[in-house]
Protein backbone atom coordinates (compact mmCIF):
# COMPACT_ATOMS: atom_id res chain seq x y z
CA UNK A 1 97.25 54.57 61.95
CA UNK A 2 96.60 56.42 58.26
CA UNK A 3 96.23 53.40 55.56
CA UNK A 4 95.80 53.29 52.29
CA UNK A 5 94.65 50.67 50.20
CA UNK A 6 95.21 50.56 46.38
CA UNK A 7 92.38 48.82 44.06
CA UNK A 8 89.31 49.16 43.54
CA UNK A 9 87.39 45.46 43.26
CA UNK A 10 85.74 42.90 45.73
CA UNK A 11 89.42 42.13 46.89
CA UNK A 12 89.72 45.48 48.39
CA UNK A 13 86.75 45.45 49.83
CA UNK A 14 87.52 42.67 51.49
CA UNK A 15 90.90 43.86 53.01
CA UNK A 16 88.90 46.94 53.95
CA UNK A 17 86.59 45.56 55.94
CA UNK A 18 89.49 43.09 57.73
CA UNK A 19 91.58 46.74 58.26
CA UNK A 20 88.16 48.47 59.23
CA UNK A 21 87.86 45.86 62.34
CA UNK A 22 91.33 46.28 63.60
CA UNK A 23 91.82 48.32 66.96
CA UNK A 24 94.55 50.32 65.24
CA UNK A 25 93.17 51.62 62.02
CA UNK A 26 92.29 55.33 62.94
CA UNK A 27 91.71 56.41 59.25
CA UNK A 28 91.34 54.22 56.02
CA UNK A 29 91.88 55.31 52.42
CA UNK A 30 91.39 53.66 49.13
CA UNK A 31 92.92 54.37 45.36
CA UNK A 32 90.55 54.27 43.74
CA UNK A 33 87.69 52.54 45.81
CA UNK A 34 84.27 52.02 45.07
CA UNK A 35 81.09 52.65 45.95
CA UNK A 36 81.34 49.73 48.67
CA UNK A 37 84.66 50.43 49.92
CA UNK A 38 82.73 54.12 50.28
CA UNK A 39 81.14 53.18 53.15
CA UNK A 40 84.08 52.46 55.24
CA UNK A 41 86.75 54.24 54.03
CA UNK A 42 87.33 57.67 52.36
CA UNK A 43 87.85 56.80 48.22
CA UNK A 44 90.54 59.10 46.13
CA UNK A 45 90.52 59.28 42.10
CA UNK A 46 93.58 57.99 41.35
CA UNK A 47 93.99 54.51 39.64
CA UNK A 48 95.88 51.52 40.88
CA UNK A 49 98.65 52.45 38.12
CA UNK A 50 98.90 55.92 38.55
CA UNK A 51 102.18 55.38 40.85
CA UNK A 52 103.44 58.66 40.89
CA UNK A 53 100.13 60.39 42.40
CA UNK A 54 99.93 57.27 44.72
CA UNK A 55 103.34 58.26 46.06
CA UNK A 56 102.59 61.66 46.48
CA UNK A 57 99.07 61.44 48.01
CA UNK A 58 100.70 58.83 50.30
CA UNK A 59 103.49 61.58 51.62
CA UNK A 60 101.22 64.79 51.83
CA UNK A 61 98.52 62.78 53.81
CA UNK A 62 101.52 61.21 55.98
CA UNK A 63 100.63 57.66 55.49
CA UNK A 64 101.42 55.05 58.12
CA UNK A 65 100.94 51.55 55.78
CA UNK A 66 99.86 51.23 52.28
CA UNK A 67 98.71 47.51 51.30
CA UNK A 68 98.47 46.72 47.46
CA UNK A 69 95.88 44.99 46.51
CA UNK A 70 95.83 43.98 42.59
CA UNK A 71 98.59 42.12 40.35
CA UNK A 72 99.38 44.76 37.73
CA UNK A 73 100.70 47.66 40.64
CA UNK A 74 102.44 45.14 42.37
CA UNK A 75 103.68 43.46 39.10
CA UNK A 76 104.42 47.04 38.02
CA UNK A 77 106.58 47.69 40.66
CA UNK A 78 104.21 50.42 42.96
CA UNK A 79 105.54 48.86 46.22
CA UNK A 80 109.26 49.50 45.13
CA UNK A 81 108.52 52.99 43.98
CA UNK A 82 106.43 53.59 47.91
CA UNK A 83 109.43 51.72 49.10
CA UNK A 84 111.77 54.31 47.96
CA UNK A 85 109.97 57.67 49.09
CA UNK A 86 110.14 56.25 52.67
CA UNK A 87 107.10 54.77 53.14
CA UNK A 88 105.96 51.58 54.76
CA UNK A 89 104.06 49.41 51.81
CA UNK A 90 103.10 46.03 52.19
CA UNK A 91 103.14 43.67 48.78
CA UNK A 92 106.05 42.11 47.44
CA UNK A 93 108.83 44.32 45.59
CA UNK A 94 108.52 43.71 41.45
CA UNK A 95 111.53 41.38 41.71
CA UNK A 96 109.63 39.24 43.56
CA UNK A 97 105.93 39.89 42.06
CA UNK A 98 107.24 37.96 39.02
CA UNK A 99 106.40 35.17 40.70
CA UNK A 100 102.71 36.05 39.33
CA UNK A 101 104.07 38.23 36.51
CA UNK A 102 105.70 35.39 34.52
CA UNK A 103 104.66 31.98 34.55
CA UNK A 104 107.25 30.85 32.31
CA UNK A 105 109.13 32.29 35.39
CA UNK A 106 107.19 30.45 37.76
CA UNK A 107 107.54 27.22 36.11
CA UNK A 108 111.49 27.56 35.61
CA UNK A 109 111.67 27.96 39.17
CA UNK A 110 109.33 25.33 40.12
CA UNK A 111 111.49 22.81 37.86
CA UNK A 112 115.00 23.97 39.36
CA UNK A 113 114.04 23.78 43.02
CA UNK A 114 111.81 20.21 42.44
CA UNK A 115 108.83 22.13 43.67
CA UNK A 116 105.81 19.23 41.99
CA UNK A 117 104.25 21.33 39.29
CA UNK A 118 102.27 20.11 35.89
CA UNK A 119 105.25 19.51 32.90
CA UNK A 120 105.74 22.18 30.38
CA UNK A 121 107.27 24.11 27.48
CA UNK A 122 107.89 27.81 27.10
CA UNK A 123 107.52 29.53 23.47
CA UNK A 124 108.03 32.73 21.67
CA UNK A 125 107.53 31.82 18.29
CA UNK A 126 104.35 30.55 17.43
CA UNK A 127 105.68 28.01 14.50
CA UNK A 128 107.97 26.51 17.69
CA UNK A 129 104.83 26.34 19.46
CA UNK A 130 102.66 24.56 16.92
CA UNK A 131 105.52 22.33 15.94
CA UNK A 132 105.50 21.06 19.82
CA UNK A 133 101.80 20.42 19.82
CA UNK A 134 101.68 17.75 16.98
CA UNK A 135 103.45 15.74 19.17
CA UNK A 136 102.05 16.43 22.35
CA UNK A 137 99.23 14.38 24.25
CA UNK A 138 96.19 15.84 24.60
CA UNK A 139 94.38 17.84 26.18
CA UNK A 140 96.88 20.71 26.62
CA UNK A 141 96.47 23.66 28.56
CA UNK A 142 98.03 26.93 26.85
CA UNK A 143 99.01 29.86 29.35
CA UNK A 144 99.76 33.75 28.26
CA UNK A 145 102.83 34.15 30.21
CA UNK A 146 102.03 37.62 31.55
CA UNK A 147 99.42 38.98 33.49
CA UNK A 148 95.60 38.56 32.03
CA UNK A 149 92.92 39.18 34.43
CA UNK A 150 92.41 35.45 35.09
CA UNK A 151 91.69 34.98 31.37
CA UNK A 152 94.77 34.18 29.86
CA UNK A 153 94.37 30.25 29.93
CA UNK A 154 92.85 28.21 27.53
CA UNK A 155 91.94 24.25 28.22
CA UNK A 156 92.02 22.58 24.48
CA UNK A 157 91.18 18.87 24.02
CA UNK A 158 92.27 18.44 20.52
CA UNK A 159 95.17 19.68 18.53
CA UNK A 160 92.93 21.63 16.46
CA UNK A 161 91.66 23.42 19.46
CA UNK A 162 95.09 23.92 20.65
CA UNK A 163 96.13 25.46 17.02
CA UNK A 164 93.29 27.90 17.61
CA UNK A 165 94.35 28.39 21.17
CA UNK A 166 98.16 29.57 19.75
CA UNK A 167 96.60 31.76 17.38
CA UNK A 168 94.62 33.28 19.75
CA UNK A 169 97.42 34.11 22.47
CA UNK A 170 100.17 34.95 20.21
CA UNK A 171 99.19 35.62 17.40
CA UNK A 172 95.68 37.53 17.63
CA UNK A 173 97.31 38.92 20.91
CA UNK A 174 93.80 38.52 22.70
CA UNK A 175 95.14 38.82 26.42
CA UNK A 176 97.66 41.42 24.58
CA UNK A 177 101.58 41.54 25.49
CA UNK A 178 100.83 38.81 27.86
CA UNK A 179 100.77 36.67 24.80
CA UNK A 180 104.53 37.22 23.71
CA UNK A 181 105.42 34.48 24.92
CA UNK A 182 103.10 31.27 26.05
CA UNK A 183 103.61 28.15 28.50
CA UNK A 184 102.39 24.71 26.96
CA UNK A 185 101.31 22.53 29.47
CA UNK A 186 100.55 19.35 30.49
CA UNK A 187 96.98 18.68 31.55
CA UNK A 188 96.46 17.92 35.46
CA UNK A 189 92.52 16.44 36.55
CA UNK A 190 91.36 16.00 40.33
CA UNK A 191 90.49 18.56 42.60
CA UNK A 192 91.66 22.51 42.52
CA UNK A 193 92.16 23.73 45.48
CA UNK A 194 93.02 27.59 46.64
CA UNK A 195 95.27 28.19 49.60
CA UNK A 196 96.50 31.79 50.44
CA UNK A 197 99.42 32.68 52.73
CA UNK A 198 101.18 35.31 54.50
CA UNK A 199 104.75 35.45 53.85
CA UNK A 200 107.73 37.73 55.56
CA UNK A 201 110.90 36.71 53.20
CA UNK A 202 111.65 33.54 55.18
CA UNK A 203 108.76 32.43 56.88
CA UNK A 204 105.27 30.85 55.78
CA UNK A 205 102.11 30.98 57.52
CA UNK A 206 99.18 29.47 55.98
CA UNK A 207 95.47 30.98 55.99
CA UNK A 208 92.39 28.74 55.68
CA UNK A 209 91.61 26.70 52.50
CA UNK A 210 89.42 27.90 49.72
CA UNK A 211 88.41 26.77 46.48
CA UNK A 212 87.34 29.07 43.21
CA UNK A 213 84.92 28.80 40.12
CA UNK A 214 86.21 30.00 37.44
CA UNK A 215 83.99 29.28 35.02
CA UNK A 216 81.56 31.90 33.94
CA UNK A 217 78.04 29.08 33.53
CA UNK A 218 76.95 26.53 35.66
CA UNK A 219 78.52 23.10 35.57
CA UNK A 220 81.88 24.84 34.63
CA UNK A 221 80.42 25.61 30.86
CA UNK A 222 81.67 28.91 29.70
CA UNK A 223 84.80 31.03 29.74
CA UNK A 224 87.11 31.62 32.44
CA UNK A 225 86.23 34.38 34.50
CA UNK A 226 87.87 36.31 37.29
CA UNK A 227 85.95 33.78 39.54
CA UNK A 228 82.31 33.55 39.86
CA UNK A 229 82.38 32.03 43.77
CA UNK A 230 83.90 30.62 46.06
CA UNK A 231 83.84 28.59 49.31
CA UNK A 232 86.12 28.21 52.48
CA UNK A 233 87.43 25.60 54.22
CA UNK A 234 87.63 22.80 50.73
CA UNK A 235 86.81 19.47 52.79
CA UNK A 236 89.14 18.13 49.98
CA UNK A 237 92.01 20.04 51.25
CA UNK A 238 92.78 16.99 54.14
CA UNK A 239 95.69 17.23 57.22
CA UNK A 240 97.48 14.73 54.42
CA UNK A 241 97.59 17.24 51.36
CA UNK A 242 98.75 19.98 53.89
CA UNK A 243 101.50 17.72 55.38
CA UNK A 244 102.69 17.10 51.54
CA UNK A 245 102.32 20.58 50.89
CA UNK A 246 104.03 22.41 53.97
CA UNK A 247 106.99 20.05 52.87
CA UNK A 248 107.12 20.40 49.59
CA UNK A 249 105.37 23.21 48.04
CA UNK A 250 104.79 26.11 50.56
CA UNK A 251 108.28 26.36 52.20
CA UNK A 252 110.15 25.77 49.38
CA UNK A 253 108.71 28.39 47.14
CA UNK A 254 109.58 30.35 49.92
CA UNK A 255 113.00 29.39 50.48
CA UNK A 256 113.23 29.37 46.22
CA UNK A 257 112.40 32.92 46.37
CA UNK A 258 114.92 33.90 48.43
CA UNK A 259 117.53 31.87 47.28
CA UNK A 260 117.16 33.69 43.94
CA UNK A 261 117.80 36.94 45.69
CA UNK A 262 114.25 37.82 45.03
CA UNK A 263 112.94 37.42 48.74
CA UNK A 264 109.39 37.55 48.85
CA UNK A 265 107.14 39.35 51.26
CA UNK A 266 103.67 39.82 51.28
CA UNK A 267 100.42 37.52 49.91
CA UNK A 268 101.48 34.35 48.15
CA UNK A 269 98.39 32.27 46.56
CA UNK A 270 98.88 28.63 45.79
CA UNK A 271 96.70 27.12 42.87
CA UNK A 272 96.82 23.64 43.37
CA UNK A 273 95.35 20.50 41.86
CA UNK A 274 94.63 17.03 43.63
CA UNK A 275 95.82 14.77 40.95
CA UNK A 276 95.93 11.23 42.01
CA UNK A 277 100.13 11.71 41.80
CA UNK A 278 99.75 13.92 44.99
CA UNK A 279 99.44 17.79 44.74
CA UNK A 280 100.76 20.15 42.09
CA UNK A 281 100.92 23.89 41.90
CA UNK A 282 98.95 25.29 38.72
CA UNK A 283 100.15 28.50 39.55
CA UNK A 284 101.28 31.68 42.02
CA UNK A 285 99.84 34.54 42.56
CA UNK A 286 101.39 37.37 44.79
CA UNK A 287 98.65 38.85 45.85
CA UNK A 288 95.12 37.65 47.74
CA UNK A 289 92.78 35.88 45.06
CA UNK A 290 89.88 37.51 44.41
CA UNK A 291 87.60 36.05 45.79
CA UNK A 292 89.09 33.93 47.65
CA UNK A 293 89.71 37.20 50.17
CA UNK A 294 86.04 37.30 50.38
CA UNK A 295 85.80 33.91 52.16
CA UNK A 296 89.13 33.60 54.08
CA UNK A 297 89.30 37.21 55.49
CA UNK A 298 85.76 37.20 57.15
CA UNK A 299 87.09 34.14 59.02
CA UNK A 300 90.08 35.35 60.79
CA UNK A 301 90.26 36.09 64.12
CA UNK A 302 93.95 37.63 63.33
CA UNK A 303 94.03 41.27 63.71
CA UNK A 304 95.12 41.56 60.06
CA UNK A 305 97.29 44.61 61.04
CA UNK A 306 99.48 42.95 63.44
CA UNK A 307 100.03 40.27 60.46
CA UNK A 308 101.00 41.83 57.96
CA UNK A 309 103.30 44.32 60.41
CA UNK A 310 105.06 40.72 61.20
CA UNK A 311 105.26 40.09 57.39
CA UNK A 312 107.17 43.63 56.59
CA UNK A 313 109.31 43.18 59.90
CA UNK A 314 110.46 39.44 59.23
CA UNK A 315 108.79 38.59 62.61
CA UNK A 316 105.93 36.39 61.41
CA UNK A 317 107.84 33.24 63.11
CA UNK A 318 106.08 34.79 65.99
CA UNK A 319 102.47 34.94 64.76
CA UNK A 320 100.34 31.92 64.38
CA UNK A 321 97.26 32.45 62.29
CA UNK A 322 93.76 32.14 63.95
CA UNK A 323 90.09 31.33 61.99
CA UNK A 324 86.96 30.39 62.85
CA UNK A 325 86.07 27.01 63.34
CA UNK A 326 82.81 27.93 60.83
CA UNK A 327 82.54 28.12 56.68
CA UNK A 328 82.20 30.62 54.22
CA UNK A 329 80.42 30.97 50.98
CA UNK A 330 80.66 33.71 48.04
CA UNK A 331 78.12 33.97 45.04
CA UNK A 332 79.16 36.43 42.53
CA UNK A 333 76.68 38.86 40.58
CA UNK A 334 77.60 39.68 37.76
CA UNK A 335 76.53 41.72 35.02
CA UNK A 336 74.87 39.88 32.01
CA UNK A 337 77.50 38.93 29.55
CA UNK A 338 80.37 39.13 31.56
CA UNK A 339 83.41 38.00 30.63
CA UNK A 340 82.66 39.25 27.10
CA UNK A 341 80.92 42.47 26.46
CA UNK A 342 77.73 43.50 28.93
CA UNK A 343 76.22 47.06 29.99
CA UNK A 344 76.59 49.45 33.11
CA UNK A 345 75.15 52.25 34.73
CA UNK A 346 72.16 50.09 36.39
CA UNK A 347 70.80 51.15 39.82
CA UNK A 348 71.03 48.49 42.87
CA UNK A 349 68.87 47.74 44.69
CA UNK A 350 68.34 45.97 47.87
CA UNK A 351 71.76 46.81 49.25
CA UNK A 352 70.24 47.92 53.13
CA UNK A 353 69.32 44.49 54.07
CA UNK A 354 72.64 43.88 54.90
CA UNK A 355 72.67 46.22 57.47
CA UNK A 356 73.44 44.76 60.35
CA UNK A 357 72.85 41.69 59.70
CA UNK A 358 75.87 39.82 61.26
CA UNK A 359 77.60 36.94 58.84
CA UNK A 360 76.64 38.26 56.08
CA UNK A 361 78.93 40.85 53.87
CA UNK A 362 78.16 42.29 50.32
CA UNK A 363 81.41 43.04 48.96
CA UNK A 364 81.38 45.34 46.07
CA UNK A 365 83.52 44.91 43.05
CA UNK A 366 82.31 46.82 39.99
CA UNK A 367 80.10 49.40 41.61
CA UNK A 368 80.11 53.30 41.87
CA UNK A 369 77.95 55.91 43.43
CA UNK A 370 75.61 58.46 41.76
CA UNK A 371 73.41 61.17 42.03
CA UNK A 372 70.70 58.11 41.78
CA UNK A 373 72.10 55.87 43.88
CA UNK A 374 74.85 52.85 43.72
CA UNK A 375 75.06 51.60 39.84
CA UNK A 376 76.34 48.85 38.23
CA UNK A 377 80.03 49.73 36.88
CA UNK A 378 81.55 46.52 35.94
CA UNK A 379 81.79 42.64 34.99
CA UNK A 380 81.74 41.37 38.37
CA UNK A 381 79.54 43.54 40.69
CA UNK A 382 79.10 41.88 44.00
CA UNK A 383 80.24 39.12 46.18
CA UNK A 384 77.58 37.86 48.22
CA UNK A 385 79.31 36.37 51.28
CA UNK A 386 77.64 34.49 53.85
CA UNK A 387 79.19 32.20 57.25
CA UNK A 388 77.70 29.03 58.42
CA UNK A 389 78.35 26.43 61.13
CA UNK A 390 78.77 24.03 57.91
CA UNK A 391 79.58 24.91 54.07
CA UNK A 392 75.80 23.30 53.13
CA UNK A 393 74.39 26.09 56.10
CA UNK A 394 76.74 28.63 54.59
CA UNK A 395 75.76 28.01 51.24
CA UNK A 396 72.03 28.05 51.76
CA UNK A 397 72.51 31.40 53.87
CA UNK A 398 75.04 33.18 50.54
CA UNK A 399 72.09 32.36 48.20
CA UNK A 400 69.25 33.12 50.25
CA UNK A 401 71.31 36.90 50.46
CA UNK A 402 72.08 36.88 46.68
CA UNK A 403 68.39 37.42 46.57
CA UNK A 404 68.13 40.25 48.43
CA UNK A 405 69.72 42.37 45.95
CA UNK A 406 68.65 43.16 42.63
CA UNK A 407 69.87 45.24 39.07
CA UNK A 408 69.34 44.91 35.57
CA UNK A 409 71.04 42.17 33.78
CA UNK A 410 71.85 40.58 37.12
CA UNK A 411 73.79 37.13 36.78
CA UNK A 412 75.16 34.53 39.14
CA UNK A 413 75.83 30.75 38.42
CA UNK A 414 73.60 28.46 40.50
CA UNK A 415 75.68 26.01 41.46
CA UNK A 416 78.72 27.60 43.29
CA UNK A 417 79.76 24.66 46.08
CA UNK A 418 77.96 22.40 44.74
CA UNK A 419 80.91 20.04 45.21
CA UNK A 420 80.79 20.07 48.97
CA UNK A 421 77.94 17.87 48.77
CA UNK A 422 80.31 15.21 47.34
CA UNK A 423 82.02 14.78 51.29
CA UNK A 424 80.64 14.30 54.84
CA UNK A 425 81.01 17.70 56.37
C-alpha cells in the first residue's frame, strides 16, 4: 500500500511510526512532514491546508489510504474533498469534524442526548456574555468556540478575571474567529483524564487511557499549551469509570452522531474529568490528541492498518483492540518561551542515541532538516517517549532520554506524571 499522511507535528510522527510497523505499508508519504517523520517516510511541501495540491498529489502518485492527522484539515473539510476525487481517506467528513470544530456544537449535543457534560451558556455578544457572568458562580471557565491550537480556554477565578477573559476572546479576538462566539462554563475539579477511540459510524472501540499536561510550568503554573507530556495507562481511569463511561458517554456520542445524520468515522478523543458527581466530558476532539498518540500508539499490538480499514468499512464490530500490558511516558521539549514568542533555527543534538535503542521513541514535532543538521523549527520540538513495566519505571526511563538530547533554549517541565505517585501501581 501507497499512504499518505497529512501534518506535520509529533502526532504524525507518531501515526508514522504505527503505519511504518505494519506488514502492509509498502511506501509512506507525509504533507508536509518533518525532519523526524524524514526518516521513515518520504516528506512533500505542501501544507496540511493546501487541499487542492493534497488531492492532486494523492491521484498522480495513485494513493491507496490517506489518514488526516490535525483538526483544522479535517475541520476544513480535506477528507470530504479526498472523498470526492475517489480516494480512500480516513478522518471524519467536516459534517462530522464539528464535533471538535464547535464546542457550542458539542455542548448542544451533549445536552439533547443527556450525554453528562459540565453546564453552560453559549454567547455572541460580549455585553450578553458579561451580563451572564455577574451572576454566575465562580470560577468559570470561558471557551473560544472554534478551533485554537489547545489555547482557546481560559480558567478565571474571579469575575474580574472572567471580564478580562471575555475581552480577550471576543473582543481582542486573541485565538481569532474562534472567538465569535464563546461557551461559558461551569467549573468541573477532580481528575482529567484522556481516552482516545476508534470509531466506524456505529461502532466504538476504545484505545488505552492517557492523561495530558497542559500547562506550560511545573505544578500546572503557566498557560495552556498544546500539551507538555503525557502518560499512559491513568491508574485513575478504574474498570468503574469505564463501565459509566461505555454506557453513557462513549456509545452515545456515537449513536448522537449518527442520529444527527452526521455519522462519524475516524479518531474520537474524550476529555474527561473525575468529578466526585461521576465523569463528565470537557470536550471532543476528532482527531488523535497530541500527545496523547505518542503514548497510546507505541502500545498497540493492533496492526493500525487493519483498524482503521475496519473503521472506513463499518466492520470494526469485528476488531477488538490489543495493548501492551506495560506504560508509557512523554516529556515534551520545547523551545524557551513557548506558548508565547521563542526563537528557531537551533541545531540538535544528541538525536543518534536513540538508535536502536528499543522502548524508547523521539518523536519530532517542530523540527526540520538543514544543510547543518536537524534544527529547531517550532514551539514544541520533541516528545521524548519512553515504555516501562510500571508508569514510575517508564517515567524514570522518558527523563533519563530527555537528557540525551540537547538545543539552545531547550525546555521541558519537570514534573510530567508526577501524579502517578499519588496510587499503588
Amino acid at each position: 500500500m501507497k499512504i499518505l499522511i497529512v501534518g506535520g507535528g509529533g502526532r504524525e510522527h507518531a501515526i508514522a511510526a504505527s503505519v511504518a510497523k505494519s506488514r502492509r505499508a509498502d511506501k509512506i508519504y507525509c504533507a508536509p512532514g518533518n525532519a523526524g517523520i524524514g526518516q521513515i517516510a518520504e516528506c512533500v511541501p505542501i501544507g496540511a491546508m493546501e487541499f487542492d495540491k493534497i488531492v492532486a498529489f494523492a491521484k498522480k502518485e495513485e494513493i491507496d489510504l490517506t489518514i488526516v492527522g490535525p483538526d483544522d484539515p479535517l475541520v476544513g473539510g480535506l477528507v470530504d474533498e479526498l472523498e470526492a476525487a475517489g480516494l480512500r481517506t480516513f478522518g471524519p467528513r467536516k459534517n462530522a469534524a464539528i464535533l471538535e470544530g464547535s464546542k457550542a456544537f458539542s455542548k448542544d449535543l451533549m445536552k439533547k442526548y443527556h450525554i453528562p457534560t459540565a453546564a453552560y451558556e453559549t454567547f455572541d455578544e460580549p455585553e450578553k456574555a458579561l451580563a451572564y457572568l455577574e451572576t454566575a458562580k465562580m470560577p468559570v471557565v470561558l471557551k473560544a468556540d472554534g478551533l485554537a491550537l489547545g489555547k482557546g480556554v481560559l480558567i478565571c477565578n474571579t469575575l474580574d478575571e472572567a471580564k478580562d477573559g471575555v475581552k480577550t476572546i471576543m473582543e481582542d479576538k486573541k485565538f481569532g474567529a474562534a472567538g465569535s462566539r464563546m461557551v461559558v462554563e461551569e467549573y468541573l475539579t477532580g481528575r482529567e483524564v484522556s481516552v482516545l477511540s476508534f470509531v466506524d459510524g456505529k461502532t466504538i472501540r476504545i484505545m488505552s487511557s492517557a492523561q495530558d499536561h497542559k500547562r506550560a510550568l511545573d505544578g500546572n503554573q503557566g498557560l495552556n499549551t498544546g500539551g507538555m507530556g503525557t502518560f499512559s495507562p491513568s491508574p485513575f481511569y478504574t474498570g468503574e469509570v469505564d463501565a459509566f463511561c461505555r454506557k453513557y458517554i462513549y456509545q452515545a456520542t456515537v449513536d448522537a452522531m449518527a442520529a444527527e445524520g452526521r455519522p462519524f468515522q475516524g479518531i474520537i478523543f474524550f476529555g474527561l474529568m473525575l468529578t466526585e458527581n461521576g465523569p463528565r466530558v470537557l470536550e471532543y476532539n476528532a482527531r488523535f490528541g497530541d500527545p496523547e498518540a505518542q503514548v497510546v500508539l507505541p502500545r498497540m499490538k493492533n496492526d493500525i492498518l487493519d483498524v482503521i480499514d475496519a473503521c472506513i468499512d463499518g466492520t470494526l464490530d469485528k476488531v477488538e483492540l490489543d495493548f501492551e500490558d506495560n506504560a508509557a511516558v512523554c516529556v515534551i521539549l520545547a523551545s524557551e518561551g513557548y506558548p508565547l514568542s521563542y526563537e528557531k533555527g537551533f541545531p540538535i543534538s544528541g538525536l543518534e542515541c536513540f538508535d536502536g535503542k528499543e522502548g524508547y521513541y523521539c518523536f519530532h514535532a517542530g523540527t526540520k532538516p538543514t544543510e547543518k543538521g536537524i534544527v529547531t523549527n517550532g514551539g514544541r520540538v520533541l516528545g521524548i517517549t519512553a515504555l516501562g513495566g510500571t508508569l514510575q519505571e517508564a517515567r524514570a526511563n522518558a527523563y533519563a532520554a530527555a537528557a540525551w538530547v540537547d538545543f539552545d533554549n531547550k525546555y521541558m517541565r519537570k514534573d510530567i506524571g508526577k501524579a502517578i505517585d499519588e496510587v499503588e501501581v
